[in-house]
C-alpha atoms as a PDB file:
ATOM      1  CA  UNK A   1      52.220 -11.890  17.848  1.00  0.00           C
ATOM      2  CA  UNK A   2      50.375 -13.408  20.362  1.00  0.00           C
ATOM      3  CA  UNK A   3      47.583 -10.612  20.368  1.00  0.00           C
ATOM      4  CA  UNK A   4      47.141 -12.038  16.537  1.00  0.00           C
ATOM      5  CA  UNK A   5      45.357 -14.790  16.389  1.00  0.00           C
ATOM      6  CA  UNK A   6      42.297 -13.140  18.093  1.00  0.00           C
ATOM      7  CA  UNK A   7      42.620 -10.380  15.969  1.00  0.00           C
ATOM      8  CA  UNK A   8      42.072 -12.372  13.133  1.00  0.00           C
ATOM      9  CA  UNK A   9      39.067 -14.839  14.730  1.00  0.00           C
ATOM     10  CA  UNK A  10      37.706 -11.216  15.079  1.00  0.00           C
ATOM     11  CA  UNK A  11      37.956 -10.709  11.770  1.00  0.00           C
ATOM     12  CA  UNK A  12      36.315 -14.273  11.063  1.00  0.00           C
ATOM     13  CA  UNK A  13      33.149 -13.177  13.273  1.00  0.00           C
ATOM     14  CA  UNK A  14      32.813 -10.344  11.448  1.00  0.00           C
ATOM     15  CA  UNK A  15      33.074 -11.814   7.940  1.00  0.00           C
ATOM     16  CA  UNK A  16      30.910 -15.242   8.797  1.00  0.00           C
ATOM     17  CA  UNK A  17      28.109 -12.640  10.203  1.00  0.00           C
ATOM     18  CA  UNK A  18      28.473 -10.554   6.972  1.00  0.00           C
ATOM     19  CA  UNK A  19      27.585 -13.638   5.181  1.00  0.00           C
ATOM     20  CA  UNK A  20      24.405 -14.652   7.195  1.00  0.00           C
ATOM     21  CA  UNK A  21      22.904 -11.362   6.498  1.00  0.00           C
ATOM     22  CA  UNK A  22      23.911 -11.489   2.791  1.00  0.00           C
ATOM     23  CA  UNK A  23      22.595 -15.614   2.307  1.00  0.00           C
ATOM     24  CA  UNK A  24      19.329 -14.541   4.054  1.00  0.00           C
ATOM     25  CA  UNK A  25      18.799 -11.490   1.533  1.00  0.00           C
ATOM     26  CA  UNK A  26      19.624 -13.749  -1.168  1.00  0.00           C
ATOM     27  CA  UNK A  27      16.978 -16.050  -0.063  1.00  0.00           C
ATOM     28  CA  UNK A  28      14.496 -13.149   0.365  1.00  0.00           C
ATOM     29  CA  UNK A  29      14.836 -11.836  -3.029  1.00  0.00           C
ATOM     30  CA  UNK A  30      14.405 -15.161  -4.171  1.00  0.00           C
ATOM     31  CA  UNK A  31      11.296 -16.212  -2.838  1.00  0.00           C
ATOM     32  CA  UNK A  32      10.230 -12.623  -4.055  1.00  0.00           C
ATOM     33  CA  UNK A  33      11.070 -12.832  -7.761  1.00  0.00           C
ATOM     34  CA  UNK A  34       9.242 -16.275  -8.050  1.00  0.00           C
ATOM     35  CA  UNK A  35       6.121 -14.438  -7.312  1.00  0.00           C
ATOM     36  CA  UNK A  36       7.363 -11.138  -9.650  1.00  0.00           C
ATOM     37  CA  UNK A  37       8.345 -13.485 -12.394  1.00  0.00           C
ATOM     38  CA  UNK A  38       4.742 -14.746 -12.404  1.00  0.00           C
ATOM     39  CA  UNK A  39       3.420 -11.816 -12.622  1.00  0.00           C
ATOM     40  CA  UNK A  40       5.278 -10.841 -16.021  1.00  0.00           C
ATOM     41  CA  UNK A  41       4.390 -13.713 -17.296  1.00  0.00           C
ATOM     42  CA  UNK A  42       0.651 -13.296 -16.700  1.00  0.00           C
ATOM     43  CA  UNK A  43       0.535 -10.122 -17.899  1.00  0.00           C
ATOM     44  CA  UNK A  44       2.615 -10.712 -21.162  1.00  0.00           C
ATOM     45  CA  UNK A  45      -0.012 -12.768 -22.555  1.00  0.00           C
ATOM     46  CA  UNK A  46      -3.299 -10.182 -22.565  1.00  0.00           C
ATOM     47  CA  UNK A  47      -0.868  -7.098 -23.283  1.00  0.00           C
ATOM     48  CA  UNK A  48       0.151  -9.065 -26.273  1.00  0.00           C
ATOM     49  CA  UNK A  49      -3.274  -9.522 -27.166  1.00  0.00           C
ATOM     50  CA  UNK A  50      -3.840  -5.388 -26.927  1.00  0.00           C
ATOM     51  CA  UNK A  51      -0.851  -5.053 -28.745  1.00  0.00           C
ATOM     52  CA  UNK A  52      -2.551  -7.666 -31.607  1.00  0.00           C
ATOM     53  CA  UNK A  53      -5.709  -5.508 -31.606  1.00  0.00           C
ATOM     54  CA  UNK A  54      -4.141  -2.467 -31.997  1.00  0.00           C
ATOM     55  CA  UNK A  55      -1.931  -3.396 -35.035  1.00  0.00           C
ATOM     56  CA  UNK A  56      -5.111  -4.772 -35.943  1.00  0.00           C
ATOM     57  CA  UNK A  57      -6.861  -1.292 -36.162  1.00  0.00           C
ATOM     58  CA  UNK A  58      -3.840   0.068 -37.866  1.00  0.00           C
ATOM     59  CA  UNK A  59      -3.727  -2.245 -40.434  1.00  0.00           C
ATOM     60  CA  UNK A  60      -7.536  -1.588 -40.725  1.00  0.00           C
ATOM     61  CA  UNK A  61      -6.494   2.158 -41.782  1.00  0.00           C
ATOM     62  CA  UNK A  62      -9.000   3.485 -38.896  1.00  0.00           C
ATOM     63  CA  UNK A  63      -8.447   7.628 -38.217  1.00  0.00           C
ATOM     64  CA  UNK A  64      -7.116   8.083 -35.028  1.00  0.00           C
ATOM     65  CA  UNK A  65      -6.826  11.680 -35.328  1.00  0.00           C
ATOM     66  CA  UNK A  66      -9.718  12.590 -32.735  1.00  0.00           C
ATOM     67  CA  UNK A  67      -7.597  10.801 -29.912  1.00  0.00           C
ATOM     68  CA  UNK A  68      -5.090  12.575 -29.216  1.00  0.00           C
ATOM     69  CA  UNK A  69      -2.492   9.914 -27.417  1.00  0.00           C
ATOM     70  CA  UNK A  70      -1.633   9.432 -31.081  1.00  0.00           C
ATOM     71  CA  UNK A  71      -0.991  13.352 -31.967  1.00  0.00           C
ATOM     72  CA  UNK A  72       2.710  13.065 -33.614  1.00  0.00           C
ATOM     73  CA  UNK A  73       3.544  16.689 -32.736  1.00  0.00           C
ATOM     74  CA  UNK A  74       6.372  19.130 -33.904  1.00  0.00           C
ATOM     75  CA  UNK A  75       7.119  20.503 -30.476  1.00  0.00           C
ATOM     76  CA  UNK A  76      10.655  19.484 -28.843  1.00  0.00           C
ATOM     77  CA  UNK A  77       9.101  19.246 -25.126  1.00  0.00           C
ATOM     78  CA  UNK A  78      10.394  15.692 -23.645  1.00  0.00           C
ATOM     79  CA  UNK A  79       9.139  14.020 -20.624  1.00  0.00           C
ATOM     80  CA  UNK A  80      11.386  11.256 -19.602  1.00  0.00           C
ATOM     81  CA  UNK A  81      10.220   9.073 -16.683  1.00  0.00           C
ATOM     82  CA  UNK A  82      12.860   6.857 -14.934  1.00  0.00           C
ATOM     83  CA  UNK A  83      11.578   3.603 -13.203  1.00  0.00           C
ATOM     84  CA  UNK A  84      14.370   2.523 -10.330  1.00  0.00           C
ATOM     85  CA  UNK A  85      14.294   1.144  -6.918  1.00  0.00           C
ATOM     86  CA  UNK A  86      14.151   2.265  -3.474  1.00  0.00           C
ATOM     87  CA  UNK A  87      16.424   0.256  -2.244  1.00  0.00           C
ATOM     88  CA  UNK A  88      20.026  -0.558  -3.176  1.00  0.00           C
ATOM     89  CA  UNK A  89      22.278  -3.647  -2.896  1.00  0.00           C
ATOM     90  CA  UNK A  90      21.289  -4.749  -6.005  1.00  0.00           C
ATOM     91  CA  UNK A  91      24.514  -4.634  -8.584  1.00  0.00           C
ATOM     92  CA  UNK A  92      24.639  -2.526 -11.398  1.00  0.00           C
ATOM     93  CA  UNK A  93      20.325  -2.164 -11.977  1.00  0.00           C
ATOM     94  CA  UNK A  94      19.989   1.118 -10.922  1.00  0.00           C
ATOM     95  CA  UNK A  95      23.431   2.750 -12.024  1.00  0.00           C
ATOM     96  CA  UNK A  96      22.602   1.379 -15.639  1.00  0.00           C
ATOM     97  CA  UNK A  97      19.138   2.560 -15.861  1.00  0.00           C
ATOM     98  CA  UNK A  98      20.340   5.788 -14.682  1.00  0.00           C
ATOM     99  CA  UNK A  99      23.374   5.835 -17.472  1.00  0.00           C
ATOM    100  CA  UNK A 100      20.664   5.198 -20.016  1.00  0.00           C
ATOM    101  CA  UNK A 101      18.260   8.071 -18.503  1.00  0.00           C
ATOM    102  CA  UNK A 102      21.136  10.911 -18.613  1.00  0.00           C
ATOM    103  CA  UNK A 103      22.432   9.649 -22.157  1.00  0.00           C
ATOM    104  CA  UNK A 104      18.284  10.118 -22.979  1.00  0.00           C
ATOM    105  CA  UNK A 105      18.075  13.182 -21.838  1.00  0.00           C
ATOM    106  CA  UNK A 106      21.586  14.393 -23.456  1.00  0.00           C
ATOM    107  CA  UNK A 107      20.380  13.220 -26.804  1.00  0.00           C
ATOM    108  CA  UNK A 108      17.227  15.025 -26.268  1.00  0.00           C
ATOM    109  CA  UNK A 109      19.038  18.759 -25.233  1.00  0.00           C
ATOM    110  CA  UNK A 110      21.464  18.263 -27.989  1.00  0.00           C
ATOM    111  CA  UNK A 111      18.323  18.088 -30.026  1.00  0.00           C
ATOM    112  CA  UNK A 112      17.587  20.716 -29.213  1.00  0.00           C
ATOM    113  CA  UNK A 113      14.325  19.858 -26.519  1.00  0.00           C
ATOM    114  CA  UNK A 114      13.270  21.223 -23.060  1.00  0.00           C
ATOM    115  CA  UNK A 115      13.583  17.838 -20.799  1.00  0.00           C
ATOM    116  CA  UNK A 116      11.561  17.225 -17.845  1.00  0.00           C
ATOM    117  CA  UNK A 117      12.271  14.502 -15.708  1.00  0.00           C
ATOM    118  CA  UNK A 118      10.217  12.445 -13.352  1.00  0.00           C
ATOM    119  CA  UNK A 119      11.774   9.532 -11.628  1.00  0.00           C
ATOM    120  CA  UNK A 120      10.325   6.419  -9.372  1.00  0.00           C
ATOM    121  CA  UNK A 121      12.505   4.960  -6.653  1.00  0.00           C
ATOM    122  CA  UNK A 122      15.132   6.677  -4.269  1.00  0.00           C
ATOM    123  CA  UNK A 123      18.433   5.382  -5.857  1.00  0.00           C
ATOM    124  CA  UNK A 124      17.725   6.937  -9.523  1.00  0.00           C
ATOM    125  CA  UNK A 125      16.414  10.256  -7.539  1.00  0.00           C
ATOM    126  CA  UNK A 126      19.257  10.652  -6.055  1.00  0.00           C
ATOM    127  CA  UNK A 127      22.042   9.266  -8.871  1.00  0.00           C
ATOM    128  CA  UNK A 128      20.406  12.224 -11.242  1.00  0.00           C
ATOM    129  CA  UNK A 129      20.424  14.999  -8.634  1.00  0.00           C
ATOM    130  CA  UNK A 130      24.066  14.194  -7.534  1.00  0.00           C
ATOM    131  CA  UNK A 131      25.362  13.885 -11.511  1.00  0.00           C
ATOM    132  CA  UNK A 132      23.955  17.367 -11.524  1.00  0.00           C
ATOM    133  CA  UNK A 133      20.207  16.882 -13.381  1.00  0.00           C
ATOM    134  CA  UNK A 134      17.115  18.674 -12.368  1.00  0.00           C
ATOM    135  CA  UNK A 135      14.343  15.679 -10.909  1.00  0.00           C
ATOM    136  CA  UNK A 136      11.113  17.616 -11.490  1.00  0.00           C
ATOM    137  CA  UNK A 137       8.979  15.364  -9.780  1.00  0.00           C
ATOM    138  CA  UNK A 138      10.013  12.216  -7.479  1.00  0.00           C
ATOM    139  CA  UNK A 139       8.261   9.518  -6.435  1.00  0.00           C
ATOM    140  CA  UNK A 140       8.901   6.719  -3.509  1.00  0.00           C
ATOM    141  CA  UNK A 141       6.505   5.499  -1.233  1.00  0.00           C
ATOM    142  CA  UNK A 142       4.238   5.406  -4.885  1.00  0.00           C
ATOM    143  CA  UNK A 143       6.523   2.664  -5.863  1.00  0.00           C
ATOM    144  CA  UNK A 144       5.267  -0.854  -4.472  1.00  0.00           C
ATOM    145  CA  UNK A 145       7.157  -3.834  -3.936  1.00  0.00           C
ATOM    146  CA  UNK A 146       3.678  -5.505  -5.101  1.00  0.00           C
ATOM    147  CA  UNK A 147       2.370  -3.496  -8.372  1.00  0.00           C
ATOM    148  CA  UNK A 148      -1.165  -3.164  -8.604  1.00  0.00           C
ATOM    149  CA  UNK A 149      -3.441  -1.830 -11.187  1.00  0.00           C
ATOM    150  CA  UNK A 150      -4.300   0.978  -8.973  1.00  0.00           C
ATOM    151  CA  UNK A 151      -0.772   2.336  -8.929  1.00  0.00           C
ATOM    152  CA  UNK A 152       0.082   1.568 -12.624  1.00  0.00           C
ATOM    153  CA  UNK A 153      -3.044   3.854 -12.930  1.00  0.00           C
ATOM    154  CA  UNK A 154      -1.623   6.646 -10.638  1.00  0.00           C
ATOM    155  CA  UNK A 155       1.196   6.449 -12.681  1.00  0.00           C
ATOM    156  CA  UNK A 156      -0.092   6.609 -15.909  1.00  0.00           C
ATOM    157  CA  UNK A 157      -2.039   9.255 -14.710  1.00  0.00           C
ATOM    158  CA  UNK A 158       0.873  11.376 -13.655  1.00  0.00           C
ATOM    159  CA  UNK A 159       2.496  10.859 -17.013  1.00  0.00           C
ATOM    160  CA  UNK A 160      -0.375  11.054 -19.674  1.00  0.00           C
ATOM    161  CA  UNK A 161      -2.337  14.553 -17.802  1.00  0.00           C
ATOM    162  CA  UNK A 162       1.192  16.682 -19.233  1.00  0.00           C
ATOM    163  CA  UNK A 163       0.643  15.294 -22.834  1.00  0.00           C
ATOM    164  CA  UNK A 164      -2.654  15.589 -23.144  1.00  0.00           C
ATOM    165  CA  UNK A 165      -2.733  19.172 -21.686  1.00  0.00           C
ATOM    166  CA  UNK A 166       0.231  19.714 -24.388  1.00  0.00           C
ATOM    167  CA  UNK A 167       2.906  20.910 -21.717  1.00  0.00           C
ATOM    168  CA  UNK A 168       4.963  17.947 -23.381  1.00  0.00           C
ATOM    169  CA  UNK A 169       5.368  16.324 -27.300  1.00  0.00           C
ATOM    170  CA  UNK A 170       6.360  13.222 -25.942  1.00  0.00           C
ATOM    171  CA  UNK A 171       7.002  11.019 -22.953  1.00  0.00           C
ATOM    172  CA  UNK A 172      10.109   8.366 -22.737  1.00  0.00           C
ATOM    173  CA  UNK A 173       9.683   5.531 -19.952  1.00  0.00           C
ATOM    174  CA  UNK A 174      13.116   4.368 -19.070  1.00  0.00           C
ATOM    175  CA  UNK A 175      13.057   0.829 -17.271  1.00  0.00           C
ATOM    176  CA  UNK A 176      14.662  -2.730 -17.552  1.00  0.00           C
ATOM    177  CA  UNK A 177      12.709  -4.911 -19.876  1.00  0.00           C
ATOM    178  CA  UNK A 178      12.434  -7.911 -19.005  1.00  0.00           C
ATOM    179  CA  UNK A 179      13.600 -10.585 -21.575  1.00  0.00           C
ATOM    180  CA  UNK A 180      14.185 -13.650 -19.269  1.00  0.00           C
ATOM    181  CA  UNK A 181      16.010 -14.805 -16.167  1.00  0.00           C
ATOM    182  CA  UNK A 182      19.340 -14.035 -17.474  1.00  0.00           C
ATOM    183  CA  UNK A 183      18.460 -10.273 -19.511  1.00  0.00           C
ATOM    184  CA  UNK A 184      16.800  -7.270 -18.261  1.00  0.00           C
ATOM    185  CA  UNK A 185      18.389  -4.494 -20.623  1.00  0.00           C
ATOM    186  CA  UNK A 186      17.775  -0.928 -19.343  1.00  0.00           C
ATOM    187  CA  UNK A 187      15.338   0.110 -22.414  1.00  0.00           C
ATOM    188  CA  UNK A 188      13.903   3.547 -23.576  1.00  0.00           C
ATOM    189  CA  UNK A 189       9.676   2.784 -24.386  1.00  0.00           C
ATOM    190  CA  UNK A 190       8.222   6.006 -25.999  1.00  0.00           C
ATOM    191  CA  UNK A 191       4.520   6.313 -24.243  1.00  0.00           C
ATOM    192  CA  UNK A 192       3.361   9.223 -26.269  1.00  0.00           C
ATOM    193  CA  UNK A 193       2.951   9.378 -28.820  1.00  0.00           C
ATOM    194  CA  UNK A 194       0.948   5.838 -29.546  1.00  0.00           C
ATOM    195  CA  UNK A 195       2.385   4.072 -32.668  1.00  0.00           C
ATOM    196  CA  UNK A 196       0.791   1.180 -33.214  1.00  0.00           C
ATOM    197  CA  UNK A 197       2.376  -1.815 -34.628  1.00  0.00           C
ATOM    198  CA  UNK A 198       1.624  -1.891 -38.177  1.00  0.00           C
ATOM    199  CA  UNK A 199      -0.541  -5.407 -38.635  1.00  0.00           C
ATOM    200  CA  UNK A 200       1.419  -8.384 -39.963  1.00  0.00           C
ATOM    201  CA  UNK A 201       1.543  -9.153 -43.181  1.00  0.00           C
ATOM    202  CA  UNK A 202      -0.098 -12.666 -42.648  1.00  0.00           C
ATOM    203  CA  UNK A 203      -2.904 -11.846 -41.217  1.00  0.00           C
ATOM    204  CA  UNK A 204      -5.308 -14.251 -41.045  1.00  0.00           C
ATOM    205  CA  UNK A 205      -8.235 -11.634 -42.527  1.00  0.00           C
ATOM    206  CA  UNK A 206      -9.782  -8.544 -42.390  1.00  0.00           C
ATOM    207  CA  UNK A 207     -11.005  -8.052 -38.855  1.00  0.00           C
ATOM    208  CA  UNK A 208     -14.569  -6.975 -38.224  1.00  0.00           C
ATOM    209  CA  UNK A 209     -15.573  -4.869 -34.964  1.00  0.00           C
ATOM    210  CA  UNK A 210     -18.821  -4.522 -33.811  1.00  0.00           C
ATOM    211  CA  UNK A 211     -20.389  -2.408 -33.184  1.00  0.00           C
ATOM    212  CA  UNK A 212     -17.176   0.072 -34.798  1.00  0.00           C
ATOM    213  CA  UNK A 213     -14.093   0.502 -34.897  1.00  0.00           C
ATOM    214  CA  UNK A 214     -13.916   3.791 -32.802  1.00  0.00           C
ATOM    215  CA  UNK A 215     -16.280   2.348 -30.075  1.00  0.00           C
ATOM    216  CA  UNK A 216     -13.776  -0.722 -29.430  1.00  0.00           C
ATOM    217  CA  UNK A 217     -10.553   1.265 -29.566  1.00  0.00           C
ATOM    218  CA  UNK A 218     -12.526   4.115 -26.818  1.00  0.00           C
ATOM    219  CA  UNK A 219     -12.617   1.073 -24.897  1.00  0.00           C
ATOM    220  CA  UNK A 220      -9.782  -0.252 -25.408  1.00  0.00           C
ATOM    221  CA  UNK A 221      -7.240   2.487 -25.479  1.00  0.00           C
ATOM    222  CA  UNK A 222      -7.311   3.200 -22.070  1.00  0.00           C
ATOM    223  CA  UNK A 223      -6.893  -0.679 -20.980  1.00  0.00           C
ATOM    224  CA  UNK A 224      -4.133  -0.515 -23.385  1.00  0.00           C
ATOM    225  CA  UNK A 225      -1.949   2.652 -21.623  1.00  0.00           C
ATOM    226  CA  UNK A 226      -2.670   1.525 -18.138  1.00  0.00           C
ATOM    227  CA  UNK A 227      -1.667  -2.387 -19.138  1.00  0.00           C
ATOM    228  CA  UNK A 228       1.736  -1.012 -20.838  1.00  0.00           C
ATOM    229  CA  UNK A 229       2.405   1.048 -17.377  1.00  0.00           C
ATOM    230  CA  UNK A 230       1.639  -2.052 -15.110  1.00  0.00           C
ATOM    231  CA  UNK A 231       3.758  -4.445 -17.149  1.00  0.00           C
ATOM    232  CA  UNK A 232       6.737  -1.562 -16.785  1.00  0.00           C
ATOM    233  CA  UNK A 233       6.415  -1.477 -12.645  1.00  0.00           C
ATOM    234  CA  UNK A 234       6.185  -5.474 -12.885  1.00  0.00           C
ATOM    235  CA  UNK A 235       9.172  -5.846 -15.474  1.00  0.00           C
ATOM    236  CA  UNK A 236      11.044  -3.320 -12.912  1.00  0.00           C
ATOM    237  CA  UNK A 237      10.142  -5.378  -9.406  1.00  0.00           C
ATOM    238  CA  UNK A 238      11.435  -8.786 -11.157  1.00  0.00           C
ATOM    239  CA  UNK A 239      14.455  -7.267 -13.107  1.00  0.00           C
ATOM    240  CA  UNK A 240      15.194  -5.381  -9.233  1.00  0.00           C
ATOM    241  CA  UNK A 241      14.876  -9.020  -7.628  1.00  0.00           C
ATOM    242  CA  UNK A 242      17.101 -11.023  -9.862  1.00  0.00           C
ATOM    243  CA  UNK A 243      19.913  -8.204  -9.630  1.00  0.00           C
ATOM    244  CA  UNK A 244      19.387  -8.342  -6.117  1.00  0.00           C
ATOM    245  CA  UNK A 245      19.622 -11.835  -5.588  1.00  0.00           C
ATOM    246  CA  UNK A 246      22.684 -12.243  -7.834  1.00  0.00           C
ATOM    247  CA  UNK A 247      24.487  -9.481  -6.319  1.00  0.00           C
ATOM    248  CA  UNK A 248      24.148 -11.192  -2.762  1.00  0.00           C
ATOM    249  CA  UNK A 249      24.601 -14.381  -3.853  1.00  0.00           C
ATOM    250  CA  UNK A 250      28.400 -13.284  -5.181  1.00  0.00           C
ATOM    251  CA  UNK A 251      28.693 -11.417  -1.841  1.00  0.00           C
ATOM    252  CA  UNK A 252      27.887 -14.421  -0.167  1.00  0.00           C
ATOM    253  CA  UNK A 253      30.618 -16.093  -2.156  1.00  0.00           C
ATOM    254  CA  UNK A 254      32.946 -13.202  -1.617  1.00  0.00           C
ATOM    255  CA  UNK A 255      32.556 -13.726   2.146  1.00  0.00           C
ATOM    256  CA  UNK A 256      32.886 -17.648   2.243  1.00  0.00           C
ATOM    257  CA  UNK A 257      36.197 -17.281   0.207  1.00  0.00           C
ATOM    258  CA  UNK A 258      37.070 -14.396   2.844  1.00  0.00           C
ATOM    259  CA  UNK A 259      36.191 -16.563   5.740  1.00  0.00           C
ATOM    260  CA  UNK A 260      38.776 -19.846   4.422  1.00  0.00           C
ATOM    261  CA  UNK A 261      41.372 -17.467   4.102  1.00  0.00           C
ATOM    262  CA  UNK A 262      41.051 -16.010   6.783  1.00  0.00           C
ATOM    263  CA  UNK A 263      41.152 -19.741   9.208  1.00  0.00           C
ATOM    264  CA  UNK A 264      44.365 -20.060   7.065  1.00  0.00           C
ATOM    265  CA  UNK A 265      45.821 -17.686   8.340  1.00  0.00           C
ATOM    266  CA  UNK A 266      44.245 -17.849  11.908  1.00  0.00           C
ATOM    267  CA  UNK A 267      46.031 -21.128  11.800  1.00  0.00           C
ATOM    268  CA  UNK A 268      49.204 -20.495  10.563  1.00  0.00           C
ATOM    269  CA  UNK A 269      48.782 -17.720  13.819  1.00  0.00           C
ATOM    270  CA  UNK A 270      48.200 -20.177  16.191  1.00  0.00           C
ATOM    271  CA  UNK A 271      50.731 -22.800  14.523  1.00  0.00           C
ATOM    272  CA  UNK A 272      53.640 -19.885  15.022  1.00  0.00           C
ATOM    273  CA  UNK A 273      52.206 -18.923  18.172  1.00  0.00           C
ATOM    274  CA  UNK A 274      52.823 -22.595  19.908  1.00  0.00           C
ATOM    275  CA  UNK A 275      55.720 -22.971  18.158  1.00  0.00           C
ATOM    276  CA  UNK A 276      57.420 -19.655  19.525  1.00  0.00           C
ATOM    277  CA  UNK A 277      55.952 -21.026  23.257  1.00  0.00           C
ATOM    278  CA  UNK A 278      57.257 -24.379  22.935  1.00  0.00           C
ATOM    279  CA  UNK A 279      60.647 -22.962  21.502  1.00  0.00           C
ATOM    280  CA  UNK A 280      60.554 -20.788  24.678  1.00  0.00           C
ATOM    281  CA  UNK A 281      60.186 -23.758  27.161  1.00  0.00           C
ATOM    282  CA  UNK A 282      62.564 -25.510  25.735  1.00  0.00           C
ATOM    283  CA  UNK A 283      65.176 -22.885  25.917  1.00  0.00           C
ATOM    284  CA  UNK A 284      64.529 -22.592  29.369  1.00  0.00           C
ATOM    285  CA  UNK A 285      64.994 -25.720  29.940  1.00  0.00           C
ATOM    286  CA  UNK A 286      68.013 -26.043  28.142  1.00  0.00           C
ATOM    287  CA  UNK A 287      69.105 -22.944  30.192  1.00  0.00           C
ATOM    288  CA  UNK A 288      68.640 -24.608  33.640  1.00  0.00           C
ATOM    289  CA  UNK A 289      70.282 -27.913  32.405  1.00  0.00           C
ATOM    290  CA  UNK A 290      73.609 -25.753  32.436  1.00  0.00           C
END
């Protein structure tokens, strides 16, 4: 009894240092998904405006048939590329994006298609590999915490080279898009083939490009890809950040709630503790009285 109050201020230590570490990672993810959240919303604006153009050119009934990024092939050869993190303590991101890759890659097989998998980040490397799925190609220290141009090139790079050397019919990104502070749903974004949007139906008017039609889409189909593939890695770094940050901010409420229970009982210890020793005095007092 007497051994137990220390025991549990121990305990309180233990839990109060607990919730330093997780308040200061809450704070860090913080101040790094105000910067990640501004750069999805900088980008959202000019890939919308690719996206415009090339409904545009659909709509304009251009043939697209000497580019092959738009080759809709009869081959069942699947490439399915899983964007996760490198690090964990972030709730549920990574264990849903990795749900969503293997039921991907099931519907594929069942299909009947030969599935190769390439995967970004640490946690969905290893979540594949231990639920028993071949990772063909991994990549970590690729993945920045800052995505660049540069790397959305690498990995566009990595993932176009196998379709346009026909080792693969299509390629599958797997990543959380972002819809807002409070929605990030794991999603499944076929790369190749390109389908562009069919043009609205309001369109303002038939668009004229100068000098042609195929000279603005060579220049624009490549700003196109590698704009889709940077606003994936930034979509990814924000959705990572807000899971993070909510995950430690409920651990940090977790441990508070631990910590007041806890001094409950500590002091319920030390109440029965002086009790028991004043109990004991008096009895001995009581004892030398007769």
């Amino acid at each position: 009894m007497a051994d137990q109050p220390k025991v549990i201020r121990k305990r309180i230590k233990s839990v109060e240092s607990t919730r330093k570490i997780t308040r200061t990672m809450e704070m860090v993810a913080t101040a790094k998904l105000k910067a990640a959240q501004e750069r999805v919303s900088s980008s959202g604006p000019y890939l919308d405006n690719l996206r415009r153009l090339m409904g545009d050119m659909a709509g304009s009934g251009m043939d697209v048939s000497s580019w092959p990024q738009f080759e809709q092939r009869d081959g069942k050869r699947t490439l399915v590329f899983l964007v996760s993190s490198n690090r964990g303590l972030c709730g549920g991101f990574n264990t849903n994006l990795v749900r969503l890759a293997r039921d991907t890659i099931d519907a594929r097989r069942a299909d009947g298609h030969t599935v190769t998998t390439y995967v970004a980040g640490k946690k969905g490397a290893s979540a594949l590999h231990f639920a028993g799925y071949d990772v063909d190609a991994r990549f970590s220290d690729e993945l920045l915490d800052v995505p660049t141009l540069d790397e959305a090139e690498f990995f566009l790079d990595r993932l176009r080279s196998p379709f346009l050397r026909r080792e693969v019919d299509e390629v599958v990104i797997i990543y959380p898009r972002w819809e807002g502070s409070t929605r990030q749903p794991p999603t499944a974004l076929s790369l190749y083939p390109i389908a562009p949007e069919a043009a609205a139906k309001t369109q303002r008017g038939a668009t004229i490009f100068e000098p042609s039609s195929s000279a603005v889409l060579a220049r624009l189909l490549l700003r196109y890809e590698r704009q889709i593939m940077f606003s994936v890695l930034a979509e990814a770094i924000a959705s990572e950040q807000i899971a993070r940050r909510m995950a430690m901010k409920q651990a940090t409420d977790n441990a508070a709630e631990i910590a007041d229970e806890l001094n409950l009982q500590y002091n319920k210890a030390r109440q029965a503790m002086i009790t028991k020793e004043l109990s004991e005095i008096i009895g001995g007092a009581e004892a030398l009285k007769g």
